[in-house]
Protein backbone atom coordinates (compact mmCIF):
# COMPACT_ATOMS: atom_id res chain seq x y z
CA UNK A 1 112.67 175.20 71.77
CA UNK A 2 110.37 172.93 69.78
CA UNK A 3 113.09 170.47 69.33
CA UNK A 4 113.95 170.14 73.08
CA UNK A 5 110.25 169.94 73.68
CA UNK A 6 110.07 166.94 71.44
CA UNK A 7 113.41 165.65 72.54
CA UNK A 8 112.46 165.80 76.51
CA UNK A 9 108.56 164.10 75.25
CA UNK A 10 110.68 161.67 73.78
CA UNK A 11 112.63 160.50 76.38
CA UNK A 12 109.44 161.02 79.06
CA UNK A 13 107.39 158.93 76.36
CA UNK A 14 110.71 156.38 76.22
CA UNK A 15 110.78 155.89 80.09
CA UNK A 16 107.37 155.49 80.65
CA UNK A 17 107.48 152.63 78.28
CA UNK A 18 110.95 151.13 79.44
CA UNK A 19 108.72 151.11 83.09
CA UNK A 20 105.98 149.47 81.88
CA UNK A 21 108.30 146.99 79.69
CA UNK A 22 109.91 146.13 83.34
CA UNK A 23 107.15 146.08 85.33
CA UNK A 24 105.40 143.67 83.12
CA UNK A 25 107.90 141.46 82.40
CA UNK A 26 108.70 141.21 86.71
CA UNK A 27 105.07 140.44 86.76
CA UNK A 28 105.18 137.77 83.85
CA UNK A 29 108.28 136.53 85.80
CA UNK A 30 106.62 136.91 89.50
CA UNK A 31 103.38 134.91 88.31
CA UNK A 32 105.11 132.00 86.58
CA UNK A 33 106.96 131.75 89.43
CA UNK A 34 103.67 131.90 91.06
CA UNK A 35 102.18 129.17 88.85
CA UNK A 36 105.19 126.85 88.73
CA UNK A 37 105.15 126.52 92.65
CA UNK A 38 101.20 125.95 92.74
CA UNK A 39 101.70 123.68 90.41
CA UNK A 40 104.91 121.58 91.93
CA UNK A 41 102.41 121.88 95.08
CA UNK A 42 99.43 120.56 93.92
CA UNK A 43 101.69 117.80 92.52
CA UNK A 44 103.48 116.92 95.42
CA UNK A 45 100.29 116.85 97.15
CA UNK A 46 98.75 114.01 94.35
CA UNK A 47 102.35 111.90 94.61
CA UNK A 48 101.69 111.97 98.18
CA UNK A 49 97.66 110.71 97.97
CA UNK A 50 98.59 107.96 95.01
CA UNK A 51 101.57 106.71 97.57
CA UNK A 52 99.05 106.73 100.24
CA UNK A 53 96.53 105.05 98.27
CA UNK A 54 99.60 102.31 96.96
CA UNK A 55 100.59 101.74 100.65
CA UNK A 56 96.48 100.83 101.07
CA UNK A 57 96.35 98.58 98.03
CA UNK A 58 99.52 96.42 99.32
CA UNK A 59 98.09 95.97 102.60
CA UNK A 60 94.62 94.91 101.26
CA UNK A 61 96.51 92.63 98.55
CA UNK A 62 98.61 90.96 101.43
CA UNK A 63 95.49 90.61 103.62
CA UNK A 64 93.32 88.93 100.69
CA UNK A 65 96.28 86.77 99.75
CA UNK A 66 96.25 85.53 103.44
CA UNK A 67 93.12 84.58 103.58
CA UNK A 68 92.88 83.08 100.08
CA UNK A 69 96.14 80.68 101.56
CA UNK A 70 94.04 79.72 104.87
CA UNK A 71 90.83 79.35 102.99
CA UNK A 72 92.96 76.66 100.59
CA UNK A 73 94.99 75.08 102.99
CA UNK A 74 91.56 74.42 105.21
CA UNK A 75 89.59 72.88 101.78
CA UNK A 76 92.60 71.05 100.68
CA UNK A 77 92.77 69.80 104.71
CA UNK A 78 89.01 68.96 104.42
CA UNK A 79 88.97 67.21 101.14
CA UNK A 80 91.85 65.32 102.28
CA UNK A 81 90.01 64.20 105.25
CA UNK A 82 87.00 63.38 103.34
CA UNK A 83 89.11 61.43 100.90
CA UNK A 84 90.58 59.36 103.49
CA UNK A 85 87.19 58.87 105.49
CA UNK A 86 85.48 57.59 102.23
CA UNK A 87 88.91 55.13 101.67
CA UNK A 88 88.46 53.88 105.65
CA UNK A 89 84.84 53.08 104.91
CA UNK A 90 85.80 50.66 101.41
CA UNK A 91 88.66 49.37 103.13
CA UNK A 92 86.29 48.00 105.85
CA UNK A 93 84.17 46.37 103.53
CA UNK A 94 84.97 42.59 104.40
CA UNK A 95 86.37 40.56 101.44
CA UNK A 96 84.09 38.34 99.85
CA UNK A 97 83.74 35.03 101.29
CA UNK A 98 84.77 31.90 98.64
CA UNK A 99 81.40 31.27 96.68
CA UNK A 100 79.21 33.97 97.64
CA UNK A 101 77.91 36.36 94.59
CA UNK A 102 78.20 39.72 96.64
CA UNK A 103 80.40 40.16 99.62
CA UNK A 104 78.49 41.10 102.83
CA UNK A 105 78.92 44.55 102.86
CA UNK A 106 77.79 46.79 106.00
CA UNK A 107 75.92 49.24 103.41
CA UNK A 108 74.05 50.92 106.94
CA UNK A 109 77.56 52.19 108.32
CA UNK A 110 79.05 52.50 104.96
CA UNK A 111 76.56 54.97 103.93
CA UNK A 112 76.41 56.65 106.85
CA UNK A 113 79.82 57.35 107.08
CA UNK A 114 80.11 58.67 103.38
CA UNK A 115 76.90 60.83 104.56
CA UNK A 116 78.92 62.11 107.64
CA UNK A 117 82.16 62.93 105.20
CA UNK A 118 79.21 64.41 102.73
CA UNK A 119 78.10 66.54 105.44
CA UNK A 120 81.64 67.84 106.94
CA UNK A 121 82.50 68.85 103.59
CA UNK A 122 79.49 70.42 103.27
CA UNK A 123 80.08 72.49 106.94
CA UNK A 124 83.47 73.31 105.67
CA UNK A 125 81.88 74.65 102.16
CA UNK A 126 79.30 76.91 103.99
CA UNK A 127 82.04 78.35 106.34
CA UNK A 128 84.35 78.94 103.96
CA UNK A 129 81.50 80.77 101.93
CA UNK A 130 80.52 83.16 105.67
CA UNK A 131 83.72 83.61 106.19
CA UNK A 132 84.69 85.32 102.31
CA UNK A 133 81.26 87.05 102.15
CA UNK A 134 80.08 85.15 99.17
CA UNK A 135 76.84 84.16 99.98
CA UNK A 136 75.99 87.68 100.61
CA UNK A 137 73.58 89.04 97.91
């Protein structure tokens, strides 16, 4: 009788064990299943905010790059003008006259001119400047 005693302790001993083996090890399963999807979620999620935040980044890069290519076609545009302002007003310097020292030169609308190139490119600097924010402090 003792030996069936032990015997049916044994195998009540054996299933409560093989029942706590499986239910553990569904749990262990059930939670890194669990885990694994949080963590293919919370991944997805980031992908989508750095994609997002890429898109963003293009778009600013393509709108800086515009402006940067206005801003330097408009100074190379306004140097050129200057340039060819400043070559109008030597070329309409009179040639000297045979035997005088100097040529007569008209130094009163010479100058201004150059001062009225001076002060264009000047204009063209300061709007440039409002127009990227760079004289903002």
């Amino acid at each position: 009788m003792n030996r069936v005693r032990l015997i049916i302790g044994a195998v009540i001993l054996l299933a409560i064990v093989a029942a706590v083996w499986m239910i553990r090890s569904g749990g262990e399963r059930a939670g890194a299943a669990k885990v694994t999807q949080a963590g293919e979620q919370q991944r997805a999620g980031r992908l989508a905010e750095a994609r997002s935040d890429e898109r963003a980044a293009t778009a600013v890069s393509a709108s800086i790059s515009q402006r940067v290519s206005r801003a330097d076609a408009l100074s190379t545009a306004a140097v050129q003008a200057t340039i060819k302002d400043l070559r109008d007003a030597l070329d309409a310097v009179p040639p000297a006259v045979a035997g005088d020292p100097f040529p007569a030169a008209p130094v009163e609308r010479l100058r201004d001119q150059i001062n009225a190139s001076i002060a264009r490119a000047n204009r063209a600097a300061d709007d440039a400047d409002t127009a990227s924010g760079t004289d903002q402090d």
